[in-house]
Protein backbone atom coordinates (compact mmCIF):
# COMPACT_ATOMS: atom_id res chain seq x y z
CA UNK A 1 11.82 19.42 -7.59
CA UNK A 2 8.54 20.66 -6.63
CA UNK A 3 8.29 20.71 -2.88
CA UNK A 4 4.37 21.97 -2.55
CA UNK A 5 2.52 19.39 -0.83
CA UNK A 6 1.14 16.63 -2.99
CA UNK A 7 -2.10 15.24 -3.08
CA UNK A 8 -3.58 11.38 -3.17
CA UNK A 9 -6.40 12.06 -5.20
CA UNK A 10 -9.10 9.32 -6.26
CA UNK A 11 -10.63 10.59 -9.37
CA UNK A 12 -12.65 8.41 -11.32
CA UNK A 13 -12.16 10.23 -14.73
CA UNK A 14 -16.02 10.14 -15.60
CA UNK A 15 -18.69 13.15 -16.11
CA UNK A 16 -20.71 13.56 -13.28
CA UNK A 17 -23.89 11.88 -14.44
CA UNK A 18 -21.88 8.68 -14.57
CA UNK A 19 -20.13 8.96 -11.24
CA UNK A 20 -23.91 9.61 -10.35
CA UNK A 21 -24.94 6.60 -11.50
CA UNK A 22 -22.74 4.22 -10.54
CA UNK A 23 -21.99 5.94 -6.88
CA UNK A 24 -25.14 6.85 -5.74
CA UNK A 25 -28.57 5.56 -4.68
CA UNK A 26 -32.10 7.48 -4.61
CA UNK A 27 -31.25 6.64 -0.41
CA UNK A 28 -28.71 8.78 -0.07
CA UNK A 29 -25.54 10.49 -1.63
CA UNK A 30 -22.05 8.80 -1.50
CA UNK A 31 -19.26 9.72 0.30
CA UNK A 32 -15.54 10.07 -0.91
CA UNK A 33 -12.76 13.20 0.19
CA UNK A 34 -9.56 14.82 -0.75
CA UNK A 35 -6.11 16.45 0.43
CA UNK A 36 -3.83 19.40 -0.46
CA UNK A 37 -0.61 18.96 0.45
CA UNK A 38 0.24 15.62 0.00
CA UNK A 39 -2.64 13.35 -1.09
CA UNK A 40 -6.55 13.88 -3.04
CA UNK A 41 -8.65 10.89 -3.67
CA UNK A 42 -11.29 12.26 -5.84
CA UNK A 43 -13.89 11.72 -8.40
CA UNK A 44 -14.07 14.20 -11.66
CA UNK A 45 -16.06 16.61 -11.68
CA UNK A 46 -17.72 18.21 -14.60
CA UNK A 47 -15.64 21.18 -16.05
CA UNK A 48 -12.42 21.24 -17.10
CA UNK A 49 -10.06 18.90 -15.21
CA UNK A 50 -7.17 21.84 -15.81
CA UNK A 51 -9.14 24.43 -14.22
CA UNK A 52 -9.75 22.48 -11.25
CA UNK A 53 -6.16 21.08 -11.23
CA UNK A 54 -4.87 24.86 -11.48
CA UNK A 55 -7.32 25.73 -8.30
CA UNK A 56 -5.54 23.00 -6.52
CA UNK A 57 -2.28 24.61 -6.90
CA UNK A 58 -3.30 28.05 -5.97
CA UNK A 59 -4.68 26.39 -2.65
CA UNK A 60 -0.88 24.58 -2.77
CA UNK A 61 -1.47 21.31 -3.75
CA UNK A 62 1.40 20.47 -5.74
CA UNK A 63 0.49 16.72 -6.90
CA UNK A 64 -2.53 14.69 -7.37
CA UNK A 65 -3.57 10.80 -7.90
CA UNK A 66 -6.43 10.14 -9.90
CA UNK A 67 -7.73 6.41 -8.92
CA UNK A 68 -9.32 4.27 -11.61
CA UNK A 69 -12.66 2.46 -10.31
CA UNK A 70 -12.24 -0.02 -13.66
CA UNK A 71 -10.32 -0.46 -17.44
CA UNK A 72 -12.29 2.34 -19.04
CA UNK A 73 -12.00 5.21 -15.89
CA UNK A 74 -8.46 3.79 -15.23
CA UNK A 75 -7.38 4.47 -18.69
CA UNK A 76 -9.09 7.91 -18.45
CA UNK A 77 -7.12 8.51 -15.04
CA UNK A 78 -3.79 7.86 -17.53
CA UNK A 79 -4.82 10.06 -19.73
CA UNK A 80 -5.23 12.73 -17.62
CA UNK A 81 -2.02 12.23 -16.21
CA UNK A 82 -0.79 12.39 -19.35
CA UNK A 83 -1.81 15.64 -20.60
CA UNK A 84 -1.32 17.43 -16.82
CA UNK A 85 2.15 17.04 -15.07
CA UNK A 86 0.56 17.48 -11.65
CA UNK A 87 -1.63 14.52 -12.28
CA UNK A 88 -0.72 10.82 -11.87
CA UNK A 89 -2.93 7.99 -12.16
CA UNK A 90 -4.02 4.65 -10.71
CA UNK A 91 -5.46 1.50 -12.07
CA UNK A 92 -7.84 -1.19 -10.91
CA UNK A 93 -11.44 -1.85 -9.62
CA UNK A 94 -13.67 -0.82 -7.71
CA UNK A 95 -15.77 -3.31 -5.58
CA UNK A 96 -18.87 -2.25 -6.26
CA UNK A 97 -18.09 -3.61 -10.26
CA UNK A 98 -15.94 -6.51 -9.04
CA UNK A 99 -18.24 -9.33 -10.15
CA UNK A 100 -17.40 -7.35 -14.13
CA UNK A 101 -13.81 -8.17 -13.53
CA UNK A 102 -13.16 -10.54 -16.30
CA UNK A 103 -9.43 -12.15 -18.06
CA UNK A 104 -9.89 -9.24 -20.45
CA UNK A 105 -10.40 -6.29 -17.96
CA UNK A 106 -7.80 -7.71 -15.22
CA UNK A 107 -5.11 -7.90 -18.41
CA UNK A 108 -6.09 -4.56 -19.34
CA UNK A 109 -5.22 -3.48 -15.54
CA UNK A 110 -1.94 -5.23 -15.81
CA UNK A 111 -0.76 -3.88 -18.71
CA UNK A 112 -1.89 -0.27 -17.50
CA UNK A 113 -0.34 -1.16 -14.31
CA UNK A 114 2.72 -1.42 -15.71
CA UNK A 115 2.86 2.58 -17.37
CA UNK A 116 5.09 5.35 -16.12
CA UNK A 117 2.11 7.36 -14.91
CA UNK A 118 0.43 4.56 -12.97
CA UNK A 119 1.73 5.27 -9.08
CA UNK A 120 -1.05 2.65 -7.51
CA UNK A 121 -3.21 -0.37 -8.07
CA UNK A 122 -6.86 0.03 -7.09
CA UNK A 123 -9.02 1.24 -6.64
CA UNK A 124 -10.14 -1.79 -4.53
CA UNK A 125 -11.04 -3.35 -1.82
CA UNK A 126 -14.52 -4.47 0.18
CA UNK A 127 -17.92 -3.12 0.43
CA UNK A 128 -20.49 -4.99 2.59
CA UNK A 129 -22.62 -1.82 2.89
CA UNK A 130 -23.55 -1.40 -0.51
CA UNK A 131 -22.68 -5.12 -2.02
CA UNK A 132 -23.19 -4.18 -5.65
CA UNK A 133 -21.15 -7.51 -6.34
CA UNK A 134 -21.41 -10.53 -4.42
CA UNK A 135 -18.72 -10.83 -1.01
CA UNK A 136 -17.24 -13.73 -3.11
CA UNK A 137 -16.47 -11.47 -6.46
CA UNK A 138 -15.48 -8.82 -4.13
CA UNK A 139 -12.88 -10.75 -2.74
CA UNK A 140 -11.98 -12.76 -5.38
CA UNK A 141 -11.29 -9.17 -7.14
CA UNK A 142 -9.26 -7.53 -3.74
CA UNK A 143 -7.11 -10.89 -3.66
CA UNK A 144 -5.73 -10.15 -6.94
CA UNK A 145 -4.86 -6.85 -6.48
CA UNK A 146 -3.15 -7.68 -3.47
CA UNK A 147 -0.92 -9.99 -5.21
CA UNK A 148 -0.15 -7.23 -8.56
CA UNK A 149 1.00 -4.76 -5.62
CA UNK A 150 3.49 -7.04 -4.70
CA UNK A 151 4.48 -8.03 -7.89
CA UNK A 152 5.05 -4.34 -8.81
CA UNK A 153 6.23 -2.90 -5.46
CA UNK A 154 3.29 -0.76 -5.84
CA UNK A 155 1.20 0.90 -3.07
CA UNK A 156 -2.78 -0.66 -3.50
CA UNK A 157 -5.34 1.75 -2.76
CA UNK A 158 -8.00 0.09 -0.93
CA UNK A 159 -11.79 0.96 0.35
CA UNK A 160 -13.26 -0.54 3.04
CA UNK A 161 -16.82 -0.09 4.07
CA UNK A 162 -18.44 -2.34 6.72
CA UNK A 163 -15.71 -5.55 6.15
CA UNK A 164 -12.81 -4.52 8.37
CA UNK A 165 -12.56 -7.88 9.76
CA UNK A 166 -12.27 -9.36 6.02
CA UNK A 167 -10.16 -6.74 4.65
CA UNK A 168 -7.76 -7.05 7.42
CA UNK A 169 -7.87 -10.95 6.67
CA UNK A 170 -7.21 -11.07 2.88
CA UNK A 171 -4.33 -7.77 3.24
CA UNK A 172 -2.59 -9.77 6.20
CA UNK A 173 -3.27 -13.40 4.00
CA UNK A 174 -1.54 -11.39 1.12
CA UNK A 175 1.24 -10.01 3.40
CA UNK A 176 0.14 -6.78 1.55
CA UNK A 177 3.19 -4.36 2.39
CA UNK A 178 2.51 -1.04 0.62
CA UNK A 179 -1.16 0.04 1.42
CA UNK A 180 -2.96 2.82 1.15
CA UNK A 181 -6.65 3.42 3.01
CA UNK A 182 -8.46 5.53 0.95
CA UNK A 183 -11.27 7.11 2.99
CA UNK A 184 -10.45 6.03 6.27
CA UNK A 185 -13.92 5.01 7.54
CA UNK A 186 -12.95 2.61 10.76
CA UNK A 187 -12.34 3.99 14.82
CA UNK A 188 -9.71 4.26 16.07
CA UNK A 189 -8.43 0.63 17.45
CA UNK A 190 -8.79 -0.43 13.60
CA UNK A 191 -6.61 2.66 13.14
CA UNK A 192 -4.18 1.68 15.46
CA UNK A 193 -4.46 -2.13 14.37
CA UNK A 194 -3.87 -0.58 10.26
CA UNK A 195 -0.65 1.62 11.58
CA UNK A 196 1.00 -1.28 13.49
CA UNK A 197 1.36 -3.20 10.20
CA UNK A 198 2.58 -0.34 8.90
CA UNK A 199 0.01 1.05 6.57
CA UNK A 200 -1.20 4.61 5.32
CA UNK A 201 -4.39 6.15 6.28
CA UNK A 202 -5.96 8.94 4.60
CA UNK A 203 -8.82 10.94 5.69
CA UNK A 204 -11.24 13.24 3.72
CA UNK A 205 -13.69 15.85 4.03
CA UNK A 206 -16.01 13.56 6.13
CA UNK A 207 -13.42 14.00 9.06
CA UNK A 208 -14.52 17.61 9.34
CA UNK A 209 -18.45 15.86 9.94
CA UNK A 210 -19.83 16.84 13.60
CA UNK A 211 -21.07 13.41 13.99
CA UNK A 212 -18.37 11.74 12.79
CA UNK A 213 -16.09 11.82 16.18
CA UNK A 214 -14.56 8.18 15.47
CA UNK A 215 -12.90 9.25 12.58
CA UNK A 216 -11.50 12.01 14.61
CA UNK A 217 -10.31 10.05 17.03
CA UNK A 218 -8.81 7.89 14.42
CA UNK A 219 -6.66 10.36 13.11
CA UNK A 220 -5.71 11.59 16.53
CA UNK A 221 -4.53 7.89 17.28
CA UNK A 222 -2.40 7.35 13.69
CA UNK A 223 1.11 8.18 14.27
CA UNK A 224 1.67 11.32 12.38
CA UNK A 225 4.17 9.67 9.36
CA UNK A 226 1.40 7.42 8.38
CA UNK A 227 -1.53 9.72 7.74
CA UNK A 228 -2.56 10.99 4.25
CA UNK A 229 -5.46 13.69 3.32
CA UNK A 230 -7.60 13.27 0.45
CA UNK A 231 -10.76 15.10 -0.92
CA UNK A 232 -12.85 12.20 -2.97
CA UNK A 233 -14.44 14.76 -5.18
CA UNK A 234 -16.96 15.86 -6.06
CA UNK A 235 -17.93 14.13 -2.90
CA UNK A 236 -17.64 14.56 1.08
CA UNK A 237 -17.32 18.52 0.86
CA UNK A 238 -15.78 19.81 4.56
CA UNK A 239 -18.70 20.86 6.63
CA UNK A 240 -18.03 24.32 5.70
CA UNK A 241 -19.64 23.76 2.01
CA UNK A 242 -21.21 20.72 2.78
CA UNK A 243 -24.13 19.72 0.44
CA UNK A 244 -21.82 21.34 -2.48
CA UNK A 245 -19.57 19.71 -4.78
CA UNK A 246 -15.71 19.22 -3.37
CA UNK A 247 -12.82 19.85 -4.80
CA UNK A 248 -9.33 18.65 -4.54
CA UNK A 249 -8.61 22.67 -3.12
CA UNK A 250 -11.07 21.83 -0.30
CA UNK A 251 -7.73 19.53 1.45
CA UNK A 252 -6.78 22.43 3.68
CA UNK A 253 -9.76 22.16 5.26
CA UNK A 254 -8.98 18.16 6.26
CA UNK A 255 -5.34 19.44 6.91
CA UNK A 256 -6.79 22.13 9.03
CA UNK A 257 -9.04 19.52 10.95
CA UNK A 258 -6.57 16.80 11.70
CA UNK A 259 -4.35 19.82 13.55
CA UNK A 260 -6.71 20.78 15.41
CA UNK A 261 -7.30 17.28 16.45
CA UNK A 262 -3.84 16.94 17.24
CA UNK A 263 -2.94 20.14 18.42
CA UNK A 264 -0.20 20.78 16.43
CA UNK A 265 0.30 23.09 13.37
CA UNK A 266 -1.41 23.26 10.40
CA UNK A 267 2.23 23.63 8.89
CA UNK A 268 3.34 20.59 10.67
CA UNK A 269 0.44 18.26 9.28
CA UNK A 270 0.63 19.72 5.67
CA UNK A 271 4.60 19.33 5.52
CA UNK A 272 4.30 15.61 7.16
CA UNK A 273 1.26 14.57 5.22
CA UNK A 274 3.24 15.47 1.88
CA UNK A 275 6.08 13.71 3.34
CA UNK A 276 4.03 10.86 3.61
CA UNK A 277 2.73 11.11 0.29
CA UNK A 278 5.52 10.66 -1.27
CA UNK A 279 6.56 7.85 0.96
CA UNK A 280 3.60 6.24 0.35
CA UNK A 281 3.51 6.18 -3.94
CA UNK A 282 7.28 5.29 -4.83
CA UNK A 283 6.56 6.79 -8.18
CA UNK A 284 5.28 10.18 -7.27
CA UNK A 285 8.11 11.88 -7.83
């Protein structure tokens, strides 16, 4: 058994002009992170997923999740995971497409749902900041995710941005059990209301942020067997190489951050954030 940390890694398996195009606005750039020893969430970069993959393991991240944002990048996250035995895949989608969630495309998630690879449903969840689909669609879209997690027993993966209150509401109107927070983006008393239901939070580059103390004190407040690190490349590059494409590598430096938030080890939050990650995605074995 491979006992290098594993990573939760949300990769949308697209070339970079389309994660470009569907993630960001002439405004400003979007924001997504990734881990090392446990847990990546991150989008594809251009390049050869196997070189970047290989990088990851010479920085010691043993495993990584690639999250689907819809059918067509969720079936590209399987393949991936396919062809690279460090890889595993989600499936689901995003918010920001929710209101394209059709019988078709939610079959299609099923039925990909439902393959060895697959460790997660989502990516899903809320987004009031952006609302590329209508709060309706949005939820519409999270409520049915929620219920295929517990069908399956399998973790969802969910983003939140600016609709805590309604995310908590639809995830405790579920009685969603195995969650994932991809991108932990709220303080910390939504970090300690997320923990006493039992959840997992993961953080990303974004944590490393000088202005970004909340999510610092978040981690500091989330008992240390419920926190996950994640990357959500190419995006949210550590401060160190901010303005430059991330990597799933780059989760040392979240590791790195959340001890020195804690004041603990970096050995200790690597070893329990892999712990975790395996806690977290029953399959990721």
């Amino acid at each position: 058994m491979d006992t290098r940390p594993s990573l939760f890694s949300d990769w949308s398996v697209a070339c970079r002009a389309e994660v470009e195009s569907r993630y960001r606005w002439p405004s400003m750039a979007s924001s997504q992170p990734e881990p090392p020893a446990q847990e990546a969430d991150l989008f594809l970069m251009e390049g050869d997923p196997a070189d970047a993959v290989a990088a990851a393991r010479r920085a010691g991240v043993g495993r990584l999740v690639c999250a689907g944002i819809d059918p067509e990048s969720s079936r590209r996250s399987i393949d991936l995971a396919q062809s690279l035995p460090e890889v595993f895949a989600t499936a689901g989608m995003h918010p920001h497409t929710a209101s394209e969630l059709d019988d078709e495309g939610w079959q299609q998630i099923r039925e990909m749902v439902a393959m060895p690879r697959v460790v997660a449903v989502g990516e899903c969840g809320l987004d009031f900041y952006r609302m590329r689909s209508p709060r309706e669609d949005q939820e519409r879209a999270f409520g049915l995710h929620i219920s295929l997690s517990r069908e399956t027993e399998l973790p969802v993966v969910v983003h939140v941005r600016d609709a805590w209150p309604a995310a908590l509401r639809l995830l405790d109107e579920g009685s969603a059990e195995r969650v994932v927070l991809h991108c932990f983006s709220g303080d910390a008393s939504i970090a300690t209301a997320c923990a006493a239901r039992g959840w997992f939070l993961s953080f990303a580059g974004n944590l490393t942020y000088p202005k970004n103390h909340h999510l610092r004190e978040a981690a500091a407040a989330t008992p240390l067997d419920q926190l996950l690190v994640e990357t959500d490349s190419p995006f949210l590059a550590p401060q160190a190489i901010r303005g430059r494409d991330n990597s799933p590598a780059n989760v040392v430096e979240v590791i790195r951050e959340i001890a020195t938030v804690r004041a603990i080890s970096f050995e200790a939050v690597r070893d329990a954030t892999s712990a975790n990650a395996r806690a977290a995605f029953n399959r990721l074995q």
